[in-house]
Protein backbone atom coordinates (compact mmCIF):
# COMPACT_ATOMS: atom_id res chain seq x y z
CA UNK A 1 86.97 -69.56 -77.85
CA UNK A 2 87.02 -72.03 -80.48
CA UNK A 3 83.54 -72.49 -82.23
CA UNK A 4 82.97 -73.89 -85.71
CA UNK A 5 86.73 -74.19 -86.36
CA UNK A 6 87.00 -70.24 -85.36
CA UNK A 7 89.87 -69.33 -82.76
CA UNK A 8 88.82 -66.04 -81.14
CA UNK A 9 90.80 -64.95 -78.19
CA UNK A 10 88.58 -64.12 -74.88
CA UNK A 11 89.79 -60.39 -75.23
CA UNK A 12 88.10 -59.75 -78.78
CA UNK A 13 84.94 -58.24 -78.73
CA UNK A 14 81.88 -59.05 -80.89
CA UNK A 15 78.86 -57.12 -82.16
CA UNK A 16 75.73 -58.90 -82.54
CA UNK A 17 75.34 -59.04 -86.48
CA UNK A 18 78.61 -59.94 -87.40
CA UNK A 19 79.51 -63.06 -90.05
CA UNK A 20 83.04 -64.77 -90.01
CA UNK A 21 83.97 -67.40 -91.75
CA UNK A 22 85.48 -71.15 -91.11
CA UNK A 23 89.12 -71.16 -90.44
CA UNK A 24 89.60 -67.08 -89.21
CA UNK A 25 91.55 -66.45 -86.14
CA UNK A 26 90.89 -63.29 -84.06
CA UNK A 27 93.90 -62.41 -81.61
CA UNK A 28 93.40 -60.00 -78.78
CA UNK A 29 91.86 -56.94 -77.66
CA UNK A 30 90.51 -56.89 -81.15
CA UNK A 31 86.82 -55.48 -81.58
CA UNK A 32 84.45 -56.22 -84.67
CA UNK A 33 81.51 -54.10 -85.15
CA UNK A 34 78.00 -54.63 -86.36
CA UNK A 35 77.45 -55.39 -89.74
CA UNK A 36 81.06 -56.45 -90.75
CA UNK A 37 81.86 -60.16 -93.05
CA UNK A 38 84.79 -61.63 -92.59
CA UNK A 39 85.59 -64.46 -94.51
CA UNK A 40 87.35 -67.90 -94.53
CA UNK A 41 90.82 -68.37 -92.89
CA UNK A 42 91.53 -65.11 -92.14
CA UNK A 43 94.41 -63.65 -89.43
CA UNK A 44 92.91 -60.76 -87.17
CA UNK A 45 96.23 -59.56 -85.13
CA UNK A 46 96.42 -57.81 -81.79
CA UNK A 47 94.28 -54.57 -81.11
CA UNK A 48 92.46 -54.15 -84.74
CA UNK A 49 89.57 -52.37 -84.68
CA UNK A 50 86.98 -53.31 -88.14
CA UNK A 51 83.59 -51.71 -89.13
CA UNK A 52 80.74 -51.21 -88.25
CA UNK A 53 79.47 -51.95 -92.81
CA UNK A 54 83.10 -53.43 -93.41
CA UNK A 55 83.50 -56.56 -96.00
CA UNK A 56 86.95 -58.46 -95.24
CA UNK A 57 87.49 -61.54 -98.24
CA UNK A 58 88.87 -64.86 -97.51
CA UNK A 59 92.76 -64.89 -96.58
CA UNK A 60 93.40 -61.64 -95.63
CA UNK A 61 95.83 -60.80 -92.92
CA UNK A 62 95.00 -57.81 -90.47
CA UNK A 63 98.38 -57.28 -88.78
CA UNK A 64 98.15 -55.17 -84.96
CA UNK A 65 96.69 -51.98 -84.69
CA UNK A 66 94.83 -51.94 -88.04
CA UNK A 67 91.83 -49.48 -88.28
CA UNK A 68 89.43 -50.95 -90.52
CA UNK A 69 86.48 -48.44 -90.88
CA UNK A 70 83.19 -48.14 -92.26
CA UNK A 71 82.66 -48.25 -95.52
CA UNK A 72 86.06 -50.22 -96.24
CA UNK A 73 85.90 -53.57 -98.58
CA UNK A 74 88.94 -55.59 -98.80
CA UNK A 75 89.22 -58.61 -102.02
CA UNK A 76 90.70 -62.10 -101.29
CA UNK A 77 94.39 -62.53 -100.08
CA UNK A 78 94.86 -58.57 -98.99
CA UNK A 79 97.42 -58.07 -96.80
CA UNK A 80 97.33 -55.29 -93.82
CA UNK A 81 100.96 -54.39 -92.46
CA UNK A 82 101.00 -53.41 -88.76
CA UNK A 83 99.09 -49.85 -87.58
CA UNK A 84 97.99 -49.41 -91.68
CA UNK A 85 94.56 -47.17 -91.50
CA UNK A 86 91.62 -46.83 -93.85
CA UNK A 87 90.20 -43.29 -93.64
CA UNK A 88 86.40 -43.03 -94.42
CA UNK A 89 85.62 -39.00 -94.21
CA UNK A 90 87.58 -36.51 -96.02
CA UNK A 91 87.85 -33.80 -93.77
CA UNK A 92 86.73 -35.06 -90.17
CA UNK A 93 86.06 -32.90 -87.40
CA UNK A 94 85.23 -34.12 -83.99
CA UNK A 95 82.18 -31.87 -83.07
CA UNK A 96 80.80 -32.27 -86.59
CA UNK A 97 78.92 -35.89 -87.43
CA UNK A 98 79.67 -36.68 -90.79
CA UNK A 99 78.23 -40.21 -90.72
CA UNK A 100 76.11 -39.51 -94.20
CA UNK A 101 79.67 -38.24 -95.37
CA UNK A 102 81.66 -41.78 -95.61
CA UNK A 103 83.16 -42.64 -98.87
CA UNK A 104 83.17 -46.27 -100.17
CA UNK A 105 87.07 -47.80 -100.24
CA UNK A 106 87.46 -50.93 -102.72
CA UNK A 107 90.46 -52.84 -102.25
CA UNK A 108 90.69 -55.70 -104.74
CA UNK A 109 92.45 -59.23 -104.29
CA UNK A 110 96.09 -59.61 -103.71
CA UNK A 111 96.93 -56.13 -102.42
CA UNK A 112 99.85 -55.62 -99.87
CA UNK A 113 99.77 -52.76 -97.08
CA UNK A 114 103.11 -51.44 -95.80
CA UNK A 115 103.40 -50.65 -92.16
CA UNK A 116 102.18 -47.56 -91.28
CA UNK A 117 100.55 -46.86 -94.46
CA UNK A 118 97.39 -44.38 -94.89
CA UNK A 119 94.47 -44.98 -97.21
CA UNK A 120 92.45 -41.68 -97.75
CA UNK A 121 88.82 -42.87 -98.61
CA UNK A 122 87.26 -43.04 -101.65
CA UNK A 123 89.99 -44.78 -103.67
CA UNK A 124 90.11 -47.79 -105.35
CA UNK A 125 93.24 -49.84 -104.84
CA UNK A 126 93.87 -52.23 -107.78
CA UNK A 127 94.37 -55.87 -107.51
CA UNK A 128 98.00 -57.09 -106.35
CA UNK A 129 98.99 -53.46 -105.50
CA UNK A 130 102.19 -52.87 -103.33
CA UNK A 131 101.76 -49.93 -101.32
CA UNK A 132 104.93 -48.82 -99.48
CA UNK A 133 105.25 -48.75 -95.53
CA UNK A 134 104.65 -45.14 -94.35
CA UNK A 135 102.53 -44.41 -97.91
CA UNK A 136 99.67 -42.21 -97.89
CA UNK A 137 97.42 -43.20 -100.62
CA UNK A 138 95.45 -40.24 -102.04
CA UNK A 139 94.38 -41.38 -105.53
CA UNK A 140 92.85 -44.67 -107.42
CA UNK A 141 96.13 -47.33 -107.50
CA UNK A 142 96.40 -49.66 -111.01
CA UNK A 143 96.54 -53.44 -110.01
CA UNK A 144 99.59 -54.32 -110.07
CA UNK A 145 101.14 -51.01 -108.81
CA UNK A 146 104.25 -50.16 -106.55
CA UNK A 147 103.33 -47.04 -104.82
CA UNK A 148 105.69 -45.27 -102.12
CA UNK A 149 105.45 -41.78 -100.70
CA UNK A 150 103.55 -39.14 -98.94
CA UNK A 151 101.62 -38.39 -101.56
CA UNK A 152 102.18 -42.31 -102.70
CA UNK A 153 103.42 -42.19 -106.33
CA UNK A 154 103.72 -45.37 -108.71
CA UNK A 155 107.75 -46.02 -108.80
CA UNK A 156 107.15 -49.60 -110.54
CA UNK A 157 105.33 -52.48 -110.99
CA UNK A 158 104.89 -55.84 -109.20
CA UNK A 159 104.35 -59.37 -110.11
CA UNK A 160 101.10 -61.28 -108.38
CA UNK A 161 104.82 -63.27 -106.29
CA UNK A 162 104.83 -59.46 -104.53
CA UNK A 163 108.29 -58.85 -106.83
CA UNK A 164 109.14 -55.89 -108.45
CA UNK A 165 109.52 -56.02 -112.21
CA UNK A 166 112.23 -55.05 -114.44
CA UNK A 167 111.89 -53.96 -118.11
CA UNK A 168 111.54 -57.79 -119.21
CA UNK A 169 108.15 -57.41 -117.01
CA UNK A 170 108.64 -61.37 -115.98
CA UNK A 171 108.28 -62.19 -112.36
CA UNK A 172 112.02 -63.24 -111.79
CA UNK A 173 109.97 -65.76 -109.00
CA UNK A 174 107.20 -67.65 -111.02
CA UNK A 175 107.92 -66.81 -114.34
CA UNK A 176 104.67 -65.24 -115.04
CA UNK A 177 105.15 -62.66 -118.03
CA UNK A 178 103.13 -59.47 -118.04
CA UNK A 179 102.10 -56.46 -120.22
CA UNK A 180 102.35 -52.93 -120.50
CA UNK A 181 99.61 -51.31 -122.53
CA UNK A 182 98.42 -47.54 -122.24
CA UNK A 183 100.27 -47.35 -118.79
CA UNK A 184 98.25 -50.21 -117.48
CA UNK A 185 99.85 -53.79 -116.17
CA UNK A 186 97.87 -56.89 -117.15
CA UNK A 187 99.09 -60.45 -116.77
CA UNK A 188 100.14 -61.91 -120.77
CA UNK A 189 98.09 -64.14 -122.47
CA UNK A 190 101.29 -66.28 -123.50
């Protein structure tokens, strides 16, 4: 179906209350529950389940078999490598409902999923984080973090280009120059 410059494929299902914006293409078997915003030209892959209360920002790509859940708000520009899953109860048990138990999960703009990564909920994932493929995110994440590992430790830092820096902390692809200060990566004001 192709409505308002959308492209949703006849597979993906729909729940009444939803919001997506211009330019977003949903691919198939993909479901979208009530009460989830997605924004403008956005990439929904194959099989991705997102929501019910989930905010997506503009220009993210949802690579296949993505589990977006409740409580989960992605930035601008995040990126979600294939079968990556947000977690939004601590300690789930299937006979128990622990709906009033869901923890909030802020991602901020720029941030890059690996494949196969695991975000525990109730984190906060700095902007233009790089988490590893197969990481299992436990903690808050600085922007501009490289985090691998099960627990996911910080091994580096990364440029907004995606590139790890060196000790010169310039991204060796746009030249942008960044700062270290108290163990926290900011872009310079050079």
């Amino acid at each position: 179906m192709t409505k308002n410059k959308l492209f949703i494929h006849e597979s993906t299902y729909i729940d009444n209350d939803v919001e997506i914006g211009k330019g977003t293409k949903i691919w198939h078997f993909t479901h979208i529950c009530k009460q989830t915003k997605i924004g403008e030209s956005c990439i929904i892959g194959q099989n991705v389940m997102i929501g019910p209360d989930v905010k997506i920002g503009n220009k993210c790509k949802i690579q296949n078999n993505v589990s977006v859940y409740n409580g989960v708000s992605l930035g601008n520009g995040v990126f979600c490598g294939p079968s990556c899953v947000f977690t939004n109860v601590l300690n789930p048990r299937a006979e128990i409902n622990r709906k009033k138990e869901i923890k909030k999960t802020i991602v901020y703009d720029g941030v890059t999923f690996g494949a196969n990564s695991t975000i525990v909920c109730g984190v906060t994932i700095g902007e233009y984080a790089l988490i590893g493929a197969g990481a299992v995110i436990t903690k808050n994440v600085l922007p501009f973090s490289l985090m691998v590992g099960v627990p996911a430790k910080r091994i580096g830092w990364v440029s907004k280009a995606g590139v790890k820096l060196d000790k010169s902390l310039k991204c060796p692809i746009d030249g942008t120059k960044y700062t270290l200060k108290n163990n926290k990566l900011s872009l310079s004001n050079n």
